[in-house]
C-alpha atoms as a PDB file:
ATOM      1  CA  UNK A   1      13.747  23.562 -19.577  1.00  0.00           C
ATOM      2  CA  UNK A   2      15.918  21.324 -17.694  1.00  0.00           C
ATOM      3  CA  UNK A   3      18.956  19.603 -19.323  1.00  0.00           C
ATOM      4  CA  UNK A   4      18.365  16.063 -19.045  1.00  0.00           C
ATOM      5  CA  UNK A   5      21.593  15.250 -17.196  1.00  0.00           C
ATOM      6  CA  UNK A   6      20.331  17.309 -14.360  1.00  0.00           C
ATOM      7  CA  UNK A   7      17.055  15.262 -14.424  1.00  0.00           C
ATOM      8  CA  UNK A   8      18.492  12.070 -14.406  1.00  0.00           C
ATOM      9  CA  UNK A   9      20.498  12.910 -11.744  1.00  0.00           C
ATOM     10  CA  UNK A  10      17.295  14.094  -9.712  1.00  0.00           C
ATOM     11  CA  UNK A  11      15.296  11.210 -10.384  1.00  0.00           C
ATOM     12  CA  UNK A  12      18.263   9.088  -9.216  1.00  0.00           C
ATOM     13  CA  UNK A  13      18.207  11.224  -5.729  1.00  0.00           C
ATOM     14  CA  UNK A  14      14.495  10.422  -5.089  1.00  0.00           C
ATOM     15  CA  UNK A  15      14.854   6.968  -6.437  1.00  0.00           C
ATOM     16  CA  UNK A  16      17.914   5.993  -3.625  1.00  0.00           C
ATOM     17  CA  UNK A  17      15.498   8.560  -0.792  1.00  0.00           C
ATOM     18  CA  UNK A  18      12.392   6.006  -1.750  1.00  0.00           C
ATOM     19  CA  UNK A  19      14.617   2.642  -1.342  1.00  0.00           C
ATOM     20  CA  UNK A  20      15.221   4.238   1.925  1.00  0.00           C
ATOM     21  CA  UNK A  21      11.777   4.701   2.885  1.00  0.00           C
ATOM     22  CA  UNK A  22      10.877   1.647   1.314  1.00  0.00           C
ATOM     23  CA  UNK A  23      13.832  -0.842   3.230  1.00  0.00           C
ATOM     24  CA  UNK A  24      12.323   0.897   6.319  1.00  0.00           C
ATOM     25  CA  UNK A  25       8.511   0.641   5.139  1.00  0.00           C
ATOM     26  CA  UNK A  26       9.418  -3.475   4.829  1.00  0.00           C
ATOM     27  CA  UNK A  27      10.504  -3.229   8.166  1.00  0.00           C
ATOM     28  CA  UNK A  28       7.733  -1.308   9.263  1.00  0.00           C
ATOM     29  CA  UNK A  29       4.997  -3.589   7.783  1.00  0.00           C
ATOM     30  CA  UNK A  30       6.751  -6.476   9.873  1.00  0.00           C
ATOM     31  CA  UNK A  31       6.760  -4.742  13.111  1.00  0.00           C
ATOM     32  CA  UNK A  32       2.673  -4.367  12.420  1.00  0.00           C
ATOM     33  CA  UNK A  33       2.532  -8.157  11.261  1.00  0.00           C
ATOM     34  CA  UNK A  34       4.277  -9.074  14.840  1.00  0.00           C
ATOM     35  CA  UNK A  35       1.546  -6.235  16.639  1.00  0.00           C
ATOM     36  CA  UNK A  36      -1.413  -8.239  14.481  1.00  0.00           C
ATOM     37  CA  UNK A  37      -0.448 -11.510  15.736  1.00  0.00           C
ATOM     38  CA  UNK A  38       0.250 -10.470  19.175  1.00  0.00           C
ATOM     39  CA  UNK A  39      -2.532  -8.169  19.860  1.00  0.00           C
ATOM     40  CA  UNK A  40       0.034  -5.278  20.673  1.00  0.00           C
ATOM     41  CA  UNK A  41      -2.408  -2.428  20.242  1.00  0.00           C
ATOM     42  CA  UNK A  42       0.329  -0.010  21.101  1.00  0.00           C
ATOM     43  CA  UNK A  43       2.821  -1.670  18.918  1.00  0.00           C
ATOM     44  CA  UNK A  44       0.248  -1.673  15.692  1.00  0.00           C
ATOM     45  CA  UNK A  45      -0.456   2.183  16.533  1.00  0.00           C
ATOM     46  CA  UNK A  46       3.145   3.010  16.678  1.00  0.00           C
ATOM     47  CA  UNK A  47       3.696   0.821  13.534  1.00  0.00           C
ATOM     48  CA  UNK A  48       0.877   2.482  11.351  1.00  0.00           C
ATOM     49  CA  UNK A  49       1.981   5.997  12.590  1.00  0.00           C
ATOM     50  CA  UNK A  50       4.962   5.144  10.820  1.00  0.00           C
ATOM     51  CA  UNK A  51       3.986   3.395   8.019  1.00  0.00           C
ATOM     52  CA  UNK A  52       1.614   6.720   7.293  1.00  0.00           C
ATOM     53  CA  UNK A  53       4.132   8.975   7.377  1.00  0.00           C
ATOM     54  CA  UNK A  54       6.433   6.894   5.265  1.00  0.00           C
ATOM     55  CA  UNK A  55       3.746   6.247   2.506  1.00  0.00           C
ATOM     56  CA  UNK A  56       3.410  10.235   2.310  1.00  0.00           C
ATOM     57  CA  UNK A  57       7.223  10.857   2.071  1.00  0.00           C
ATOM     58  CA  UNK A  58       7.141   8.212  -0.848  1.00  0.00           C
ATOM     59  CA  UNK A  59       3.621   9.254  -1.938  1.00  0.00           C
ATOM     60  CA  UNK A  60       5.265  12.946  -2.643  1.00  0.00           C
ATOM     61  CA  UNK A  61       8.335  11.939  -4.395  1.00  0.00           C
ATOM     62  CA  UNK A  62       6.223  10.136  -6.353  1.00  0.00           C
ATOM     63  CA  UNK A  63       4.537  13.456  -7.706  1.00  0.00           C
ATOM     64  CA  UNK A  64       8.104  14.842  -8.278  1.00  0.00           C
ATOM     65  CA  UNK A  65       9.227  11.749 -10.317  1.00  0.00           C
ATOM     66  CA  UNK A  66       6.258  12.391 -12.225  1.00  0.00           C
ATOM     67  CA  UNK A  67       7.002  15.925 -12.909  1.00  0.00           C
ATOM     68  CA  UNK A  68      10.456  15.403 -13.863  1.00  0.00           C
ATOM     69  CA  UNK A  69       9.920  12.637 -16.737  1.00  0.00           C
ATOM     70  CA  UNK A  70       6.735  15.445 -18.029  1.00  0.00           C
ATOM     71  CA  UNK A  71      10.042  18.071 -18.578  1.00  0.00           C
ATOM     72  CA  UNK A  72      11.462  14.877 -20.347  1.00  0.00           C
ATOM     73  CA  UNK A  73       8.549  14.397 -22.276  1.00  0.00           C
ATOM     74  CA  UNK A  74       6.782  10.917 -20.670  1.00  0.00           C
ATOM     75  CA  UNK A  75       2.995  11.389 -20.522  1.00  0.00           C
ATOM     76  CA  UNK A  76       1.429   9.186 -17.173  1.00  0.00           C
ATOM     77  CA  UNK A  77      -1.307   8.985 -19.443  1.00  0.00           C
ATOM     78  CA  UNK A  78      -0.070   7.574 -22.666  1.00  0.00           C
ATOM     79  CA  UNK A  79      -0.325   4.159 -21.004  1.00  0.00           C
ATOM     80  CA  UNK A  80       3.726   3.624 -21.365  1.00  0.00           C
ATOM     81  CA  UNK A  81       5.199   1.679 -18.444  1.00  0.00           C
ATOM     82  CA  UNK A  82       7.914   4.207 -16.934  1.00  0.00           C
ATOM     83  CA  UNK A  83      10.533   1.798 -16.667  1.00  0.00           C
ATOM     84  CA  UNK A  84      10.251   1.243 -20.552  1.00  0.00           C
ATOM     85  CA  UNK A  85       9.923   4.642 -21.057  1.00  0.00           C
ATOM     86  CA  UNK A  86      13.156   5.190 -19.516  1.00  0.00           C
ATOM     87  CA  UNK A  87      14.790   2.519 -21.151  1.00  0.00           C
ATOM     88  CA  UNK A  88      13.674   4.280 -24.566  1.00  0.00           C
ATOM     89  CA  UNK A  89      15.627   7.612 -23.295  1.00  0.00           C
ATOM     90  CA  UNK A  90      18.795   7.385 -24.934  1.00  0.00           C
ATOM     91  CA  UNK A  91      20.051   9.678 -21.697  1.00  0.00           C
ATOM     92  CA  UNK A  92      18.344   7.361 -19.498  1.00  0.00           C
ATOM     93  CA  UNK A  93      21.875   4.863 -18.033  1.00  0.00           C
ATOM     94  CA  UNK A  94      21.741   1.467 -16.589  1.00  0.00           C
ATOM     95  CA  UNK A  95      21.889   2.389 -13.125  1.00  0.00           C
ATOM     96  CA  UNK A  96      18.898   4.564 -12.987  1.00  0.00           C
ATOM     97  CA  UNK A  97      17.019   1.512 -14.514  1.00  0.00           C
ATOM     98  CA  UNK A  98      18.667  -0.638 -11.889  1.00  0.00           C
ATOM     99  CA  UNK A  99      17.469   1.982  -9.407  1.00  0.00           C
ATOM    100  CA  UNK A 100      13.884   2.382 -10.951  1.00  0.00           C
ATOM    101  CA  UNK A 101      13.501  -1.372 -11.260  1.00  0.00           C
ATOM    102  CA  UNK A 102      14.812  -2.278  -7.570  1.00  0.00           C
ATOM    103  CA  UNK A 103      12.037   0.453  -6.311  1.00  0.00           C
ATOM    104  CA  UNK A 104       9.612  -1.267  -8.168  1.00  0.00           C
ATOM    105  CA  UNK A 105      10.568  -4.557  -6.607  1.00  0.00           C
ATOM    106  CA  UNK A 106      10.947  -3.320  -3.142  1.00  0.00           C
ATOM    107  CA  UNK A 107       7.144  -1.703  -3.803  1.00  0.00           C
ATOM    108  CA  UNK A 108       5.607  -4.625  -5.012  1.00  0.00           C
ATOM    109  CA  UNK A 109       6.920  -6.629  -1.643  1.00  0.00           C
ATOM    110  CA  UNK A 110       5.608  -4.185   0.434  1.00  0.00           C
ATOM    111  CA  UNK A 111       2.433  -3.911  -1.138  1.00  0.00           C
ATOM    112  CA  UNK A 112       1.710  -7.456  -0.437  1.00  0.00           C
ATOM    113  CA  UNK A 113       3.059  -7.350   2.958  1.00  0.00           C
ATOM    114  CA  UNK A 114       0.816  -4.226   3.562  1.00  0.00           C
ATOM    115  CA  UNK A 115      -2.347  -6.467   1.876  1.00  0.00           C
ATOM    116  CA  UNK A 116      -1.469  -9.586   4.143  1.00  0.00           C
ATOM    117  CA  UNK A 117      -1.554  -7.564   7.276  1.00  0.00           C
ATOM    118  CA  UNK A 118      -5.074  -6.496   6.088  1.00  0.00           C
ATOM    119  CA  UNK A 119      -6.110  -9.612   5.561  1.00  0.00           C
ATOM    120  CA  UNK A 120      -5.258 -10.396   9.102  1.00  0.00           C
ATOM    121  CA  UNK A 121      -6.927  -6.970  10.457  1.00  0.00           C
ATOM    122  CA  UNK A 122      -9.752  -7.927   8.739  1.00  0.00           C
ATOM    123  CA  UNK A 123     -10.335 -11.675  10.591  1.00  0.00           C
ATOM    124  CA  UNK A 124      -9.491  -9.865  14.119  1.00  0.00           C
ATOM    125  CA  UNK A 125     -12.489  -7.017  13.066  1.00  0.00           C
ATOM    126  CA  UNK A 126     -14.543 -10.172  12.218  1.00  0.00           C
ATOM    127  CA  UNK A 127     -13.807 -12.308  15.028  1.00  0.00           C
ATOM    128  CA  UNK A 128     -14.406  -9.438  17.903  1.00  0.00           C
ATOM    129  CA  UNK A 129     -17.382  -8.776  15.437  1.00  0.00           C
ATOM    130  CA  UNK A 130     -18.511 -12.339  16.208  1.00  0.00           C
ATOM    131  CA  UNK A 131     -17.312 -11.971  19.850  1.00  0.00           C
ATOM    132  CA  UNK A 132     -19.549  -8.816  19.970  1.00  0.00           C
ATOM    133  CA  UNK A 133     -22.741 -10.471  19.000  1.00  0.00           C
ATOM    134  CA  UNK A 134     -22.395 -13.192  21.090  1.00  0.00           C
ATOM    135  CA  UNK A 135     -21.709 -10.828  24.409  1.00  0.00           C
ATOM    136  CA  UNK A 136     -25.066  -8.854  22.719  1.00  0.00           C
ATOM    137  CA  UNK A 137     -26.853 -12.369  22.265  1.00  0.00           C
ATOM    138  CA  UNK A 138     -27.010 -11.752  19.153  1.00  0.00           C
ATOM    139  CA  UNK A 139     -24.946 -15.184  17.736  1.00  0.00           C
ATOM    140  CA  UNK A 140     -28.054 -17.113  16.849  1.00  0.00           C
ATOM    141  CA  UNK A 141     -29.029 -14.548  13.773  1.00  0.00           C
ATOM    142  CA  UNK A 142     -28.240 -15.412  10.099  1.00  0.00           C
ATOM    143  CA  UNK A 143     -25.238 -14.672   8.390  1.00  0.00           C
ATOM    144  CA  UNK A 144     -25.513 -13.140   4.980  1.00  0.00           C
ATOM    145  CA  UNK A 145     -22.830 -12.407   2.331  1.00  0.00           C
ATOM    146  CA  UNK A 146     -22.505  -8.913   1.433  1.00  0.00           C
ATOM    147  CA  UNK A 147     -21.194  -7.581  -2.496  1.00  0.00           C
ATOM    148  CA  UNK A 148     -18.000  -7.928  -0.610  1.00  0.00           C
ATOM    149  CA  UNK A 149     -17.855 -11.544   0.382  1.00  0.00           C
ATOM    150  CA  UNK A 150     -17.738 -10.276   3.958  1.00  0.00           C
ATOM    151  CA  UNK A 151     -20.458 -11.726   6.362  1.00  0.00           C
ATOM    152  CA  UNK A 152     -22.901  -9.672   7.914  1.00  0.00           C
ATOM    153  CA  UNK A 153     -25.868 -10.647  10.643  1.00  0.00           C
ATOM    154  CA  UNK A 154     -29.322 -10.177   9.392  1.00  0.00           C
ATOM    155  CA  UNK A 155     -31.502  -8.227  11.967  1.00  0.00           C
ATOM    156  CA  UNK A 156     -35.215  -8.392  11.981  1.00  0.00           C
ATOM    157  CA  UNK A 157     -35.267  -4.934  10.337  1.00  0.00           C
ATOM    158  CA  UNK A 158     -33.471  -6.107   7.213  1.00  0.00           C
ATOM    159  CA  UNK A 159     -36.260  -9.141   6.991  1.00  0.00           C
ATOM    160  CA  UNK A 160     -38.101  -8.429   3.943  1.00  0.00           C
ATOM    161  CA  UNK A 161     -40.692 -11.324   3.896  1.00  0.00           C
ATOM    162  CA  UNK A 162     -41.090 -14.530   5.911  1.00  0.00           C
ATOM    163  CA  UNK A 163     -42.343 -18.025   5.213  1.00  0.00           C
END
């Protein structure tokens, strides 16, 4: 088994790698914000290339900050937050709760950066949706509501009776 020391200092090494990737995943998500609103297809391409590869690099260090607090004894599944796991471990200093809490942060914030740029990709798929139909002729068909919430035309073939 590992001495704890050791696996502190390991989970500090992946915690400062994922601020990192996550100060450049921030920037990332803004360069794709900029692409949305300017209809850079080459710019959003580029952008999500990125953001893909970052998200696996952070995504795999994940899996290896999981395995390291199992050697210290944290089970994912006992429904204990990590961060107050950590703060439990008597090994467990300041700094790497700085650390783990700062990551946390800096994950959150991209999360909803990442979920307002899909809000936004999802208008632009509606709109050249709507666009779309209206090319095919097709604009003067109801709109229904799927489970979703998202609108969707109704064709003839999805008519089941008439008045």
């Amino acid at each position: 088994m590992t001495d704890r020391k050791t696996t502190f200092e390991t989970l500090d090494q992946l915690l400062k790698k994922d601020e990192a990737n996550l100060t450049r995943l921030a920037e990332v998500l803004e360069q794709e914000h900029r692409a949305l609103a300017g209809n850079d297809m080459q710019q959003l391409e580029q952008a999500t290339s990125e953001k893909n590869e970052l998200l696996d690099a952070l995504r795999e260090r994940a899996k290896q900050k999981i395995r390291l607090l199992a050697q210290l004894g944290y089970r994912p599944d006992s429904g204990q937050a990590v961060s107050d796991y950590l703060r439990d471990q008597a090994g467990a200093d300041s700094s790497l709760m700085k650390r783990w809490e700062a990551a946390q942060q800096q994950l959150n914030e991209c999360q909803h950066r990442n979920a307002v740029n899909g809000r936004i990709l999802g208008h632009l798929q509606r709109r050249i949706s709507r666009i779309s139909d209206i090319i095919r002729g097709a604009d003067q068909q109801q709109a229904l509501y799927g489970s979703t919430g998202e609108s969707r035309s109704l064709t003839h073939s999805q008519v089941f009776a008439s008045a």
